[in-house]
Protein backbone atom coordinates (compact mmCIF):
# COMPACT_ATOMS: atom_id res chain seq x y z
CA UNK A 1 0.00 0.00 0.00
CA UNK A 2 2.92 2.16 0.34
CA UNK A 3 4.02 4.58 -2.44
CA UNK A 4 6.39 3.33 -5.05
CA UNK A 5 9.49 5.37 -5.41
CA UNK A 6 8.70 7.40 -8.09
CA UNK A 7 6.51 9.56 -5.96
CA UNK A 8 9.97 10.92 -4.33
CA UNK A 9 10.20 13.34 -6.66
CA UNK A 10 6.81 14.92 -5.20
CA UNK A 11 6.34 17.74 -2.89
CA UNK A 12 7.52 16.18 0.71
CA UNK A 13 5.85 17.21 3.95
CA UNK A 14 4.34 14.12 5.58
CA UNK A 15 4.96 15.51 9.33
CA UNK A 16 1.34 16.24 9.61
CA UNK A 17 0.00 13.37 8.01
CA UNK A 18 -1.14 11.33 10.49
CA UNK A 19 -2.46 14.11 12.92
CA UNK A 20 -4.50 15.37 9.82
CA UNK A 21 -6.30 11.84 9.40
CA UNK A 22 -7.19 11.63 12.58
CA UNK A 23 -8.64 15.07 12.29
CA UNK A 24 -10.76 14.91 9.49
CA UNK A 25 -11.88 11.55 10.69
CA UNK A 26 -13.20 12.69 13.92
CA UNK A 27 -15.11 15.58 12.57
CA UNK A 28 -16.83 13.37 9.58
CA UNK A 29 -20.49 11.89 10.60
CA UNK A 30 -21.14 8.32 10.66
CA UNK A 31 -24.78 9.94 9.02
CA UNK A 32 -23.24 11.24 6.09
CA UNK A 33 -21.59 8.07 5.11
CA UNK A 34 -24.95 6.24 5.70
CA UNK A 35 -23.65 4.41 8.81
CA UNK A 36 -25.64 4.44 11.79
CA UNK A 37 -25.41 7.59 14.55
CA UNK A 38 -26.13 5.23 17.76
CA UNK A 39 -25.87 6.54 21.17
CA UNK A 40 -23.57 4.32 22.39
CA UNK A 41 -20.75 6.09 20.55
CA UNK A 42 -18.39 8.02 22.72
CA UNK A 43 -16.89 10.33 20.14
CA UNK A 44 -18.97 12.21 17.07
CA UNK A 45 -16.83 11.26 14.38
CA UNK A 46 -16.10 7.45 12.32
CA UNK A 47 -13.98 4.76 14.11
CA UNK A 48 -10.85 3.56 12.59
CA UNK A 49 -13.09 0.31 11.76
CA UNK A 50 -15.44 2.82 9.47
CA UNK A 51 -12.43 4.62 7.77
CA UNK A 52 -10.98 1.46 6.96
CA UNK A 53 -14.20 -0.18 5.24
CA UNK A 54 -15.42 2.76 3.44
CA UNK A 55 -11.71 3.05 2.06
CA UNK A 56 -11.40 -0.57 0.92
CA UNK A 57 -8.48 -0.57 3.17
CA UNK A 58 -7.29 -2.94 6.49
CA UNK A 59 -7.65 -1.57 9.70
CA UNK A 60 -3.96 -2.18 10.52
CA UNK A 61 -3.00 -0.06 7.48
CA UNK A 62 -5.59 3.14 8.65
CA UNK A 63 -3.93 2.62 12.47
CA UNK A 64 -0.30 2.53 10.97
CA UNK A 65 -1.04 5.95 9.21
CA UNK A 66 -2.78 7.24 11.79
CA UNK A 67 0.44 6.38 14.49
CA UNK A 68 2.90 7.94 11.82
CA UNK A 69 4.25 4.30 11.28
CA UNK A 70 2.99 4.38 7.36
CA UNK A 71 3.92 7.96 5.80
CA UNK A 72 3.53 6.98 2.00
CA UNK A 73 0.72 5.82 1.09
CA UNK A 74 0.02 4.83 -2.70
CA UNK A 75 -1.70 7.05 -4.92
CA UNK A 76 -4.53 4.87 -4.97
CA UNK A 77 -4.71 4.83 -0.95
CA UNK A 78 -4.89 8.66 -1.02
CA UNK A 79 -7.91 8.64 -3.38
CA UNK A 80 -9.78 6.27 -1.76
CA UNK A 81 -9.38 8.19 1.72
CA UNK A 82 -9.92 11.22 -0.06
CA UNK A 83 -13.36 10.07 -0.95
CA UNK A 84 -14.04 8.30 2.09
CA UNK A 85 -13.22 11.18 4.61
CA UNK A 86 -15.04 13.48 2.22
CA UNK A 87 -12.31 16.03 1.29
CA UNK A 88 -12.57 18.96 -0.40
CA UNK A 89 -10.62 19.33 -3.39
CA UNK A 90 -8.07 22.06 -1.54
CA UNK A 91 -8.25 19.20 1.54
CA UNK A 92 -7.32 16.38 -1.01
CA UNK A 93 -4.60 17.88 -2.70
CA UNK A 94 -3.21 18.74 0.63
CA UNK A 95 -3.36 15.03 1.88
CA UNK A 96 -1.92 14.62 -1.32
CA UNK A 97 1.31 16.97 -0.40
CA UNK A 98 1.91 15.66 2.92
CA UNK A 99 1.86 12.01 1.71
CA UNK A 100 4.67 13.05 -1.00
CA UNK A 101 2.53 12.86 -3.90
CA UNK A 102 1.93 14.85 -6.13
CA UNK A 103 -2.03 16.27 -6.44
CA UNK A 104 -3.90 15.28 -9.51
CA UNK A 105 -3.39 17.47 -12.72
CA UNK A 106 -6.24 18.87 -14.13
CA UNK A 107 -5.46 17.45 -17.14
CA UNK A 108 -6.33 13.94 -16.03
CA UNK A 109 -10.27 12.81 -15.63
CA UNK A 110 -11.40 13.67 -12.51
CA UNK A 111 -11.96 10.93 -9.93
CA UNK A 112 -12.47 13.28 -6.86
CA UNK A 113 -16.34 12.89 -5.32
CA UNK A 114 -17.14 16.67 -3.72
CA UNK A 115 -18.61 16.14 -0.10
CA UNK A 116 -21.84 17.15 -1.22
CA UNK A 117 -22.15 14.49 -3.54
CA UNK A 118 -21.03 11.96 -1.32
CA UNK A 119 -23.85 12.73 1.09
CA UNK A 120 -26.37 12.88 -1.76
CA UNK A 121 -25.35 9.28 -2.25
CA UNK A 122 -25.59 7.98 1.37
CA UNK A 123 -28.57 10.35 1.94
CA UNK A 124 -30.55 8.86 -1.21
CA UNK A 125 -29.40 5.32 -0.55
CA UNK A 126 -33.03 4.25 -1.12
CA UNK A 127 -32.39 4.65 -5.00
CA UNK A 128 -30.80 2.40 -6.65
CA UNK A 129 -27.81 4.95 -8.12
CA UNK A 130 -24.36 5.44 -8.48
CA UNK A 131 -21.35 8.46 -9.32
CA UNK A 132 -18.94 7.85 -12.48
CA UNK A 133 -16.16 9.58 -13.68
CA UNK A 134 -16.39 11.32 -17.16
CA UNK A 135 -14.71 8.23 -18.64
CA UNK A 136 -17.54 5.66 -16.86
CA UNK A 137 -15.23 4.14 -14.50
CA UNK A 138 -17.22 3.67 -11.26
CA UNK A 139 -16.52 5.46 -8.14
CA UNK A 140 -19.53 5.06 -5.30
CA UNK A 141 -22.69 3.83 -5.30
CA UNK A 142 -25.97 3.02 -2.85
CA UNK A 143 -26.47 0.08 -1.15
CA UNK A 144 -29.78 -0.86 -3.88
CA UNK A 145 -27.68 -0.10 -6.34
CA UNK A 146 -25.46 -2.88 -5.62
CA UNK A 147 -29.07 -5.22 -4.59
CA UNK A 148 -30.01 -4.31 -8.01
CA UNK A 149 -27.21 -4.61 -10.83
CA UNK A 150 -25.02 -6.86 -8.53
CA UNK A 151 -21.80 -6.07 -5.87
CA UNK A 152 -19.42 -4.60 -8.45
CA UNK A 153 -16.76 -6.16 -9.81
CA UNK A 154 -13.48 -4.98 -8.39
CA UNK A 155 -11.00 -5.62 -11.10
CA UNK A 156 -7.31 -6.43 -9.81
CA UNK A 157 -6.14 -2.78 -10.50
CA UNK A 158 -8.46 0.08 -11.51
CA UNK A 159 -11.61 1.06 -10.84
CA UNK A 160 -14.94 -1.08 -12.61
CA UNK A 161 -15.69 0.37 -15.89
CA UNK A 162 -18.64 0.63 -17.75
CA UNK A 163 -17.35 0.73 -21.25
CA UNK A 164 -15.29 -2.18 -20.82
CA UNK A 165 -18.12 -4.39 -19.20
CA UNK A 166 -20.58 -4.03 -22.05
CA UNK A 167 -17.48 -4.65 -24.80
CA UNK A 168 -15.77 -7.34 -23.31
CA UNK A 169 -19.11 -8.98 -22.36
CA UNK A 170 -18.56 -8.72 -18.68
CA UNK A 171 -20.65 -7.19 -15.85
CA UNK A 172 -20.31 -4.68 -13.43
CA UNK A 173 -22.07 -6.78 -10.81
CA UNK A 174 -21.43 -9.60 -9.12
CA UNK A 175 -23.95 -11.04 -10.45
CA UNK A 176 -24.01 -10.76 -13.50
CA UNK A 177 -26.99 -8.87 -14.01
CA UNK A 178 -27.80 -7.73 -17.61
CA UNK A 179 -29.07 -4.23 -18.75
CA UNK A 180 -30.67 -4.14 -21.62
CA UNK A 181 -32.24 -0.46 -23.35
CA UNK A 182 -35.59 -0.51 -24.15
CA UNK A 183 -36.02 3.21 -25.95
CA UNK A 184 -33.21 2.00 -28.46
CA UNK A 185 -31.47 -1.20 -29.76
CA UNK A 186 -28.54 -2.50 -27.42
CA UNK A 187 -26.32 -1.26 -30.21
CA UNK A 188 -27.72 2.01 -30.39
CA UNK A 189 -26.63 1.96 -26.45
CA UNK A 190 -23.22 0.67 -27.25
CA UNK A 191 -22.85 3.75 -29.92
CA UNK A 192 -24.04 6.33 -27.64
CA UNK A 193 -21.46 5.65 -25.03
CA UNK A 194 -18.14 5.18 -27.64
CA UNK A 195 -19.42 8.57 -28.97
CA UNK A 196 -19.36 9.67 -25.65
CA UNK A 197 -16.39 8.43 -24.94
CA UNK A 198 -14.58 10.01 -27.92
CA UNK A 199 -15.89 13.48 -26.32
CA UNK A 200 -13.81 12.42 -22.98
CA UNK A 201 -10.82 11.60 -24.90
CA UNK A 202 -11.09 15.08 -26.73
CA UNK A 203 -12.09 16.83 -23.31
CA UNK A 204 -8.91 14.80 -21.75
CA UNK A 205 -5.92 14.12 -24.01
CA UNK A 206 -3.53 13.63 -21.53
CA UNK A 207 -5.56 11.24 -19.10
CA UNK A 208 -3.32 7.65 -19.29
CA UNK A 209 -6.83 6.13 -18.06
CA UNK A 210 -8.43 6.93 -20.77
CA UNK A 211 -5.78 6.37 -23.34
CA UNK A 212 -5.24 2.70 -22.19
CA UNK A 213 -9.21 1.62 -22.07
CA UNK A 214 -9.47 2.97 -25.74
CA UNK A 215 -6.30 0.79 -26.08
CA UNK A 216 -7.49 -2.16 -24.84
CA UNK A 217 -10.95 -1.95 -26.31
CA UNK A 218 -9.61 -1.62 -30.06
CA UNK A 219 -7.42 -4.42 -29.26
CA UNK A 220 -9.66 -6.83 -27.86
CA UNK A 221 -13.01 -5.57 -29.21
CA UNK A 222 -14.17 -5.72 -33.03
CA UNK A 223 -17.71 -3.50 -32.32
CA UNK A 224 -15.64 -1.27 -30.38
CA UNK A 225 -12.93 -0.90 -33.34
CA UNK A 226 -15.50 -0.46 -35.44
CA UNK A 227 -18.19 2.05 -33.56
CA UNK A 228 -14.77 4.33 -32.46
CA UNK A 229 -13.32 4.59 -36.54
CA UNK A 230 -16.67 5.66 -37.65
CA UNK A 231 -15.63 8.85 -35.79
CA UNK A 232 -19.12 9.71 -34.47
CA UNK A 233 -18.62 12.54 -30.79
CA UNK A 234 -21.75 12.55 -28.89
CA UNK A 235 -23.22 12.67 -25.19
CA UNK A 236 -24.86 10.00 -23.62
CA UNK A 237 -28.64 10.40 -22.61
CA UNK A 238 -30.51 9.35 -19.97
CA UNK A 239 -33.06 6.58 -21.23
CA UNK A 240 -35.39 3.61 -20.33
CA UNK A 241 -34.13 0.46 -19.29
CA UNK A 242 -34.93 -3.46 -18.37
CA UNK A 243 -32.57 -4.32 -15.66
CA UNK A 244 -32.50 -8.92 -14.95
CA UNK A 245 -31.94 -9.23 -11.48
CA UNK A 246 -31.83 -13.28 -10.29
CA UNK A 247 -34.32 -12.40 -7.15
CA UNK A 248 -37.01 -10.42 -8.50
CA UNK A 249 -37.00 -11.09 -12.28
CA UNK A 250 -37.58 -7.97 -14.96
CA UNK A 251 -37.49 -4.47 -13.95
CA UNK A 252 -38.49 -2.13 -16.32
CA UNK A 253 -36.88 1.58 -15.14
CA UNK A 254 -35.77 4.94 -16.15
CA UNK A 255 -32.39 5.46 -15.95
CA UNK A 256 -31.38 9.19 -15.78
CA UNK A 257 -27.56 10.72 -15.84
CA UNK A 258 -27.20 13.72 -13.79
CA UNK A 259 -23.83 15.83 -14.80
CA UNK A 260 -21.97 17.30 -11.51
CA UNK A 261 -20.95 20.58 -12.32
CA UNK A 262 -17.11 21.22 -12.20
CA UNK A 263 -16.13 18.09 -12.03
CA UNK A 264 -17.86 15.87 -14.92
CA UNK A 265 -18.61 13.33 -12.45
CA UNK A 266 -21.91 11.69 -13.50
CA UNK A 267 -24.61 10.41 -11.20
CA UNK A 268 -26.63 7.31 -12.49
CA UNK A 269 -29.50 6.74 -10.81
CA UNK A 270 -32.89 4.38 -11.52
CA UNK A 271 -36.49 5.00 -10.56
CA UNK A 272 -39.54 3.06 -11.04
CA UNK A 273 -43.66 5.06 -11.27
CA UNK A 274 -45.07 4.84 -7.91
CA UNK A 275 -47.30 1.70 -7.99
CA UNK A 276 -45.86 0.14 -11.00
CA UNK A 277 -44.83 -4.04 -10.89
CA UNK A 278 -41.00 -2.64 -10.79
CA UNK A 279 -41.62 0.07 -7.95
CA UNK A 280 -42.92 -3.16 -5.91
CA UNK A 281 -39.81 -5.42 -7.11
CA UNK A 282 -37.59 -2.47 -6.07
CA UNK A 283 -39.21 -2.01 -2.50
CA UNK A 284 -38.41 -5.70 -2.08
CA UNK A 285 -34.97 -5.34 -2.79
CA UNK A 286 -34.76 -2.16 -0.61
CA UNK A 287 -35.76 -3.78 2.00
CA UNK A 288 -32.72 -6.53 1.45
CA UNK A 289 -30.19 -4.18 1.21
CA UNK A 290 -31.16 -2.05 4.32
CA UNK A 291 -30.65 -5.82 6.05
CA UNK A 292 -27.51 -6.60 4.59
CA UNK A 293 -26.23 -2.78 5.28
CA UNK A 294 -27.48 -3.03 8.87
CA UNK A 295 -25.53 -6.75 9.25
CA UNK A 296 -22.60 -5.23 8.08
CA UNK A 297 -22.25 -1.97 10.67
CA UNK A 298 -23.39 -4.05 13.16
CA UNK A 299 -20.45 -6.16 12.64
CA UNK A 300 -18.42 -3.39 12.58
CA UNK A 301 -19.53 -1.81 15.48
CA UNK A 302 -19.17 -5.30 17.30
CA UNK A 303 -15.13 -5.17 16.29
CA UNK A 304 -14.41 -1.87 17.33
CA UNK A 305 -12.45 -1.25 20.60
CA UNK A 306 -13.78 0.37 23.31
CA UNK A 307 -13.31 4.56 22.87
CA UNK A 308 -12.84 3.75 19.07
């Protein structure tokens, strides 16, 4: 998890590191990360346990950094605290500094998730939606979200990505769970979003990320080859689908994309007609997800320490 050497050459002034995680743990709300408040807390802000599962990281890693024992954390350990202690841009690139890193370029896609959308996410975690970056690589998402398409997948290095899943005929779920459009052929889907990513690339010349999926796609993928050499720029719309899901069967939504301003972060989110067959199939999957969600802080509260 550490930093590879390269970061060296980076700004270095990691004395504050771990006093500024503890910080800006202690003053984040379990609330607006869609944990449980509780009264039997005995401080305000997330345990260590908390940090460490909304990060994707080990406990023992957030503790090291935390004592001043870890001082370099990777790139990809910055980001993911970043997002899960709800940093401000200014705040990230600062966490960025101290860690001897140097702070994203604004040349690159942006990956960052602004506080306020964070607790839009937790806050709406009733709706089955989810934030991706400009380029479709998926950052956060609700806890029906993941009842509905599936747990995402999380590749070995990266973040999921939507482009690649419907080219390489993979899913972002777990499970497996298909998405199919119903306002326009599947290909018509596929178009939209190689048009839309030729606008990122355009937008974002210098973004490696994006450069190696368009790589890899025309390497592995004939449609893709073929949809990107036509040439065609566009923006992907918000449209109906039918979303298979192994425990309720067909559920026919509308699936909007919301643009974050700023940032060109997009939020995905799916909604059913109150009444309709799939507002009932969604309410029973709600209702799974709060259980699962309410299993898995209870397990965390039952591991954390005393004072945590």
């Amino acid at each position: 998890m550490e930093s590879s050497p390269n970061a060296a050459s980076a700004p270095h002034a990691h004395g504050d590191l771990a006093a500024l995680l503890r910080s800006w743990r202690d003053r984040l709300s379990p609330l607006d990360v869609g944990l449980p408040g509780g009264d039997a807390r005995r401080a305000a802000g997330l345990r260590r346990e908390e940090l460490a599962m909304l990060a994707g990281l080990s406990v023992d890693y957030v503790v090291r950094l935390e004592q001043g024992r870890a001082r370099h954390p990777s790139v990809q350990v910055a980001s993911a605290l970043a997002r899960a202690l709800q940093l401000t841009d200014a705040e990230r690139d600062h966490l960025y500094v101290v860690a001897g890193l140097l702070p994203p370029s604004p040349g690159d896609v942006p990956a960052h998730i602004p506080p306020g959308v964070q607790r839009l996410v937790a806050r709406l975690g009733e709706t089955p939606l989810a934030v991706f970056t400009a380029s479709w690589d998926l950052l956060s998402w609700s806890p029906l979200w993941a009842a509905l398409i599936g747990e995402p997948r999380r590749p070995a290095a990266g973040r999921p990505n939507l482009v690649r899943a419907l080219f390489t005929g993979t899913s972002l779920g777990e499970g497996g769970n298909p998405v199919v459009s119903r306002s326009g052929s599947n290909e018509a889907f596929r178009a939209s979003l190689v048009a839309d990513l030729r606008r990122v690339q355009g937008r974002y010349p210098d973004d490696r990320g994006v450069r190696a999926l368009v790589e890899e796609l025309l390497s592995v993928s004939p449609p893709f080859r073929e949809l990107w050499e036509s040439g065609v720029v566009g923006e992907h719309q918000s449209e109906r689908k039918t979303v298979h899901n192994d425990l309720v069967g067909d559920l026919v939504l509308d699936c909007d994309v919301f643009s974050v301003a700023g940032t060109d972060l997009r939020i995905v989110a799916y909604t059913a007609a109150s009444g309709s067959e799939a507002a009932a199939k969604l309410d029973f999957l709600r209702v799974s997800a709060v259980t699962a969600t309410s299993a898995a802080a209870a397990a965390t509260t039952a591991g954390a320490p005393a004072g945590a």
